[in-house]
N, C-alpha and C. Protein backbone atom coordinates (compact mmCIF):
# COMPACT_ATOMS: atom_id res chain seq x y z
N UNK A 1 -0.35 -18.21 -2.12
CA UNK A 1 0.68 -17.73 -3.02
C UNK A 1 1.89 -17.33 -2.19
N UNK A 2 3.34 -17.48 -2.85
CA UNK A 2 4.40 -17.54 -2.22
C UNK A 2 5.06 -16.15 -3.29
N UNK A 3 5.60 -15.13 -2.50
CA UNK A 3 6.31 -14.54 -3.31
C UNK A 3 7.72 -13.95 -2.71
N UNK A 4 8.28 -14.67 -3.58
CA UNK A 4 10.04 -14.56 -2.90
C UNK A 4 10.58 -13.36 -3.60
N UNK A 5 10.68 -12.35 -2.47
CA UNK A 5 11.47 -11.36 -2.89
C UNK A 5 12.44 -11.25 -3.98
N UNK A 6 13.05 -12.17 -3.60
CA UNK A 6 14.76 -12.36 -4.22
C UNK A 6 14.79 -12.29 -5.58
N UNK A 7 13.55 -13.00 -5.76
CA UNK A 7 13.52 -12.87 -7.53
C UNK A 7 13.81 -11.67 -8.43
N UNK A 8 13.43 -10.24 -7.47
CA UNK A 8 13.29 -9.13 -7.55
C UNK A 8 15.06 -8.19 -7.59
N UNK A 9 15.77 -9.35 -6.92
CA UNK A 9 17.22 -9.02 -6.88
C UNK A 9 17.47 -8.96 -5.09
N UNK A 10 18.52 -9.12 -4.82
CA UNK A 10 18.91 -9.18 -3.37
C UNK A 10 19.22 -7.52 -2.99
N UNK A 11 19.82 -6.90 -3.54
CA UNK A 11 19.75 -5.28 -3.18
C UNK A 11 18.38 -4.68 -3.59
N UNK A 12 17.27 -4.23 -2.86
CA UNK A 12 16.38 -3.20 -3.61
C UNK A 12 16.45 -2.10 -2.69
N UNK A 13 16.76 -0.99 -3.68
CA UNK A 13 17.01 0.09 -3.07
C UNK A 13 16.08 1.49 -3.65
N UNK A 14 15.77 1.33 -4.88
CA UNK A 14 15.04 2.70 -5.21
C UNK A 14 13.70 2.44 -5.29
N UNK A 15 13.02 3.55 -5.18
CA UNK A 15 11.28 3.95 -5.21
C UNK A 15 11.05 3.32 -6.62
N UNK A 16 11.77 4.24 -7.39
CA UNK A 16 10.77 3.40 -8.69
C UNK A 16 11.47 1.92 -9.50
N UNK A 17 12.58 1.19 -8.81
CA UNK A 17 12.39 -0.24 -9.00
C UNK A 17 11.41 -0.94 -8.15
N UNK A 18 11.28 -0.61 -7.03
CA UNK A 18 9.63 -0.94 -6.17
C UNK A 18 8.34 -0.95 -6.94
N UNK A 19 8.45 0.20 -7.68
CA UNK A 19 7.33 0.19 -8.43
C UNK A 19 7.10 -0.52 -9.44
N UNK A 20 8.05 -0.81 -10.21
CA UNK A 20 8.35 -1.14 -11.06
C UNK A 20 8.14 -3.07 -10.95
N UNK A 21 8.78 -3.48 -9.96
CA UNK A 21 8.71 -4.43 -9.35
C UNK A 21 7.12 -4.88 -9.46
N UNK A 22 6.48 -4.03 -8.41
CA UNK A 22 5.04 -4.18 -8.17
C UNK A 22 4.29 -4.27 -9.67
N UNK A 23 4.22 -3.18 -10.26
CA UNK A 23 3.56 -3.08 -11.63
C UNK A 23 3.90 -5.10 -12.18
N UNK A 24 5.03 -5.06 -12.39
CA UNK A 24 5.12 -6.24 -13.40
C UNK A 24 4.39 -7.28 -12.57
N UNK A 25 4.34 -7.39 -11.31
CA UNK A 25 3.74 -8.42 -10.11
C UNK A 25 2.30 -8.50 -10.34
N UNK A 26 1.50 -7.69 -10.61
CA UNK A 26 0.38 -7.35 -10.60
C UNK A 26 -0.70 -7.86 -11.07
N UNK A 27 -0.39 -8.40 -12.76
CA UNK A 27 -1.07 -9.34 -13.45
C UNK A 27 -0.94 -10.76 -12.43
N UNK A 28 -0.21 -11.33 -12.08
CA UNK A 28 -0.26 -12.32 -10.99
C UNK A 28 -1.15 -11.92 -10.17
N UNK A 29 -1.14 -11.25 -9.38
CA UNK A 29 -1.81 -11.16 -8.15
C UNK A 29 -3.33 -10.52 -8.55
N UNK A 30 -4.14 -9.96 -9.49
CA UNK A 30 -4.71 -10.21 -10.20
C UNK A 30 -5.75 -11.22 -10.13
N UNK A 31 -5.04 -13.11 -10.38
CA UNK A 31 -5.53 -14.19 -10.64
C UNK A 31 -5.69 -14.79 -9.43
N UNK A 32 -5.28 -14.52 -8.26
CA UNK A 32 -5.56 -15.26 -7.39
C UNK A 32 -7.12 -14.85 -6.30
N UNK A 33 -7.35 -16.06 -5.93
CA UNK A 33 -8.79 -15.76 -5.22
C UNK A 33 -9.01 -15.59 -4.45
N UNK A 34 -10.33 -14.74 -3.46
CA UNK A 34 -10.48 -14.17 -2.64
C UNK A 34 -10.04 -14.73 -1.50
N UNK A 35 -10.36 -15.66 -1.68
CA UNK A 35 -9.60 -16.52 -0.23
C UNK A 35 -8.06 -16.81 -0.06
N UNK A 36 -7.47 -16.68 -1.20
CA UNK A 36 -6.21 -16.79 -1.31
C UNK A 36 -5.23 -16.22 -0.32
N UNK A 37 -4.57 -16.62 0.76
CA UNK A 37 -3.26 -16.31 0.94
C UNK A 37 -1.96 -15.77 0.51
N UNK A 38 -1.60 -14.65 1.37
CA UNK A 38 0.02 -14.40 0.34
C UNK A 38 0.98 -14.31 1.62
N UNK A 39 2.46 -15.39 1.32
CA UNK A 39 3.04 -15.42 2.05
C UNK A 39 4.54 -14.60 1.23
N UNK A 40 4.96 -13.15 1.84
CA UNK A 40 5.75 -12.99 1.52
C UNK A 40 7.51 -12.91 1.95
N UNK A 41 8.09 -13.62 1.26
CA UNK A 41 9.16 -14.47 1.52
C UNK A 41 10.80 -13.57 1.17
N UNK A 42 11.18 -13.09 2.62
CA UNK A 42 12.55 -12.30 2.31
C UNK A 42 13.48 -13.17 2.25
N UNK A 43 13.61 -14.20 2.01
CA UNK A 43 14.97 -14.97 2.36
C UNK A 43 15.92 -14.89 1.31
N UNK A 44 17.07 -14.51 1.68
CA UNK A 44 18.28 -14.44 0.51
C UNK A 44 18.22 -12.82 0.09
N UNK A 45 17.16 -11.88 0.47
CA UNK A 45 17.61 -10.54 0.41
C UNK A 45 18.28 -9.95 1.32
N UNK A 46 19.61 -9.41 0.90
CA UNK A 46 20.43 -8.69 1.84
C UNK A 46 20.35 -6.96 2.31
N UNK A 47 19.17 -6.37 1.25
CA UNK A 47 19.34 -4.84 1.51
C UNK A 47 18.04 -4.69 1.09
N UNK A 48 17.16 -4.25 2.00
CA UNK A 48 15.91 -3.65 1.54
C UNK A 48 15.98 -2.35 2.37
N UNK A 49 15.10 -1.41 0.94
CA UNK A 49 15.41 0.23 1.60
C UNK A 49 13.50 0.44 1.67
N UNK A 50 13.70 1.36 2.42
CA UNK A 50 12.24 1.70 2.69
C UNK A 50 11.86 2.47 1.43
N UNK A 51 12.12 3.05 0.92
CA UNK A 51 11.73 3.59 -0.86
C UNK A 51 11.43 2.20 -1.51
N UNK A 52 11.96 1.22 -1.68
CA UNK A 52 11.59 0.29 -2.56
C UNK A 52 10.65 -0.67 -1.78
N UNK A 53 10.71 -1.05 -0.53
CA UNK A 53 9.44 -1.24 0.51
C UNK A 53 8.09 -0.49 0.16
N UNK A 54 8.58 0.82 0.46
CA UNK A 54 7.14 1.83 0.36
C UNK A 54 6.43 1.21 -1.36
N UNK A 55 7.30 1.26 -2.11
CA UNK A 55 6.49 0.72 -3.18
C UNK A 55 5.58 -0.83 -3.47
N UNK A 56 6.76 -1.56 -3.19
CA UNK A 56 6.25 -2.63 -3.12
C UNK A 56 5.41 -3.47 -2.01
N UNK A 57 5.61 -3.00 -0.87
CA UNK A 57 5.42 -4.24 0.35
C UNK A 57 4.22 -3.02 0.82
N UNK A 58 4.28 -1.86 0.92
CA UNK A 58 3.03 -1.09 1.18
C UNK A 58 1.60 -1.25 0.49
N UNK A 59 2.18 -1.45 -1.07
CA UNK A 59 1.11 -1.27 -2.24
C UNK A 59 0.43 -3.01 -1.86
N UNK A 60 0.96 -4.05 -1.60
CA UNK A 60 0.66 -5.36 -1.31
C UNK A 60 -0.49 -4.99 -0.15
N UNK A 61 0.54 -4.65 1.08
CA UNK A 61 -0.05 -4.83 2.31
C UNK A 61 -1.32 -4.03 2.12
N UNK A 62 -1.44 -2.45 1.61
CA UNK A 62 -2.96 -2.25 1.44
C UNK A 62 -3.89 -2.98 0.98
N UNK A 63 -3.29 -3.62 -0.49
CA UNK A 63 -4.71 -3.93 -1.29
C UNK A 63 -4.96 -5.68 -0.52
N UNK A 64 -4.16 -6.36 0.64
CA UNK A 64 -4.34 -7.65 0.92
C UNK A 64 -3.92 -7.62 2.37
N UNK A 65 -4.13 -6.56 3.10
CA UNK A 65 -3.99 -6.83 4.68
C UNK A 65 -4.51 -7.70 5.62
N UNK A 66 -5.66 -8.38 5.32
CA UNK A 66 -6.03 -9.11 5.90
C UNK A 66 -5.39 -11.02 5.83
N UNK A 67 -4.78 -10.99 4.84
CA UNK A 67 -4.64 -12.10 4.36
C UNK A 67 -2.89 -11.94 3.58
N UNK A 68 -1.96 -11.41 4.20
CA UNK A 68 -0.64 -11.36 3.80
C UNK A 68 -0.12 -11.53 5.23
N UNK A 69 1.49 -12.86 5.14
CA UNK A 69 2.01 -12.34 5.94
C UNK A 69 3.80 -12.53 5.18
N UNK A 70 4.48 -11.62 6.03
CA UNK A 70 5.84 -11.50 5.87
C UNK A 70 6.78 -12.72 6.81
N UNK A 71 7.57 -13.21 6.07
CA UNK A 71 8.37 -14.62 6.34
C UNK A 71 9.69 -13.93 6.34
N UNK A 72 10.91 -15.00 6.83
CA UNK A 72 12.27 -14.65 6.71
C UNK A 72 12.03 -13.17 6.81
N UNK A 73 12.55 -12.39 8.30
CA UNK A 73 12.28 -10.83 8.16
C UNK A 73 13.25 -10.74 8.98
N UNK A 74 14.48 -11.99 9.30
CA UNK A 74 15.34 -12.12 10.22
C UNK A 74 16.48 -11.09 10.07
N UNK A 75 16.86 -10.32 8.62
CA UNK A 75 17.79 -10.04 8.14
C UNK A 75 17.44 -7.89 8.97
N UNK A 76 18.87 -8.00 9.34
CA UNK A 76 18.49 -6.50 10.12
C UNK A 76 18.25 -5.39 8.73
N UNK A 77 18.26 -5.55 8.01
CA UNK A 77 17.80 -4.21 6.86
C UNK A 77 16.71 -4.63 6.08
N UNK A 78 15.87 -6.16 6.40
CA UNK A 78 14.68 -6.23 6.28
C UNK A 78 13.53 -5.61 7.50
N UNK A 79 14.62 -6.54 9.01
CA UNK A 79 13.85 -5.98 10.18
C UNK A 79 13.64 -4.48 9.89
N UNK A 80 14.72 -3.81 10.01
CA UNK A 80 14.51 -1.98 10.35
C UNK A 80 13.56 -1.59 9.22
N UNK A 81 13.63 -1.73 7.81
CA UNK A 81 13.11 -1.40 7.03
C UNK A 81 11.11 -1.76 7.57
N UNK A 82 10.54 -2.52 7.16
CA UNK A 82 9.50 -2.97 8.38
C UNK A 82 8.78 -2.49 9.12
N UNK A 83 9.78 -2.55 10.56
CA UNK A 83 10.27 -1.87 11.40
C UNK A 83 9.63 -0.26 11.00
N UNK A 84 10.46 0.52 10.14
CA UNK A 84 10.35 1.55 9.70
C UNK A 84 8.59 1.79 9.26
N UNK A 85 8.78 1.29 8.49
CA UNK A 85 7.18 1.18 7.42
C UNK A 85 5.90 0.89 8.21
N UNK A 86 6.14 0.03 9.49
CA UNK A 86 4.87 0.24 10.34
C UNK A 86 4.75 1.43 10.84
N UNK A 87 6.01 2.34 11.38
CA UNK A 87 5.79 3.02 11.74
C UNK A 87 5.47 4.46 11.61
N UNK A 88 5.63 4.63 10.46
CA UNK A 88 5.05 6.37 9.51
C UNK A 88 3.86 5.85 8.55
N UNK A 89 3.67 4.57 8.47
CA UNK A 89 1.85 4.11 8.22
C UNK A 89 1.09 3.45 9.36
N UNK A 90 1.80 3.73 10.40
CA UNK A 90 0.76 3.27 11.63
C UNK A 90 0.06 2.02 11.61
N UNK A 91 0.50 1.44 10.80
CA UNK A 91 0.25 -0.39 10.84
C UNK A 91 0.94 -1.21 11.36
N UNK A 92 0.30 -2.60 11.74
CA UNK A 92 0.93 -3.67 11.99
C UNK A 92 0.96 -4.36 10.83
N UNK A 93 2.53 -4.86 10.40
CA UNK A 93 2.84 -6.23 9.55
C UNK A 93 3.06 -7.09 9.90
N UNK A 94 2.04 -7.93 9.76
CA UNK A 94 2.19 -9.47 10.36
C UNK A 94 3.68 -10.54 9.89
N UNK A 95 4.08 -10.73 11.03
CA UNK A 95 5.38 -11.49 10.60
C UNK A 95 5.48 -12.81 11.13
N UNK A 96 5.94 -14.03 10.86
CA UNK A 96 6.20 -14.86 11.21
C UNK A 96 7.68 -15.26 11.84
């Protein structure tokens, strides 16, 4: 499974459009199978804030860490954001 940020809008900036985001995402992700892959795809977002990260890209990366990775992360307020989020959850996000 491919999930392009952008769809979500190119600015995400607040906690609860993250959430909000995620919630509606959910029934999707849901249907897919255990073996399934998720490749998630920043390209064409210009502003990601760690509030709308923490919602969305945290709530992913827990429930599918083994089997998610992050694409297009070239953009510096995707990098820092990231960046950020590994580092006050002490994880690695796999990036391509």
């Amino acid at each position: 499974m491919r999930i392009e940020i952008k769809k979500f809008g190119t600015t995400l900036i607040s906690r609860q459009d993250g959430k909000e985001a995620y919630a509606a995402f959910l029934p999707l992700l849901n249907s897919i199978s255990p073996e399934e892959y998720i490749e998630v795809d920043f390209d064409g977002v210009i502003t990601l804030t760690p509030s709308w990260a923490d919602e969305f890209i945290m709530s992913l990366y827990k429930r599918y860490a083994s089997r998610i990775l992050f694409v297009n992360v070239e953009n510096s307020s995707v990098k820092a954001t990231l960046d950020f989020l590994e580092k006050i959850n002490n994880v690695r996000l796999p990036r391509k």
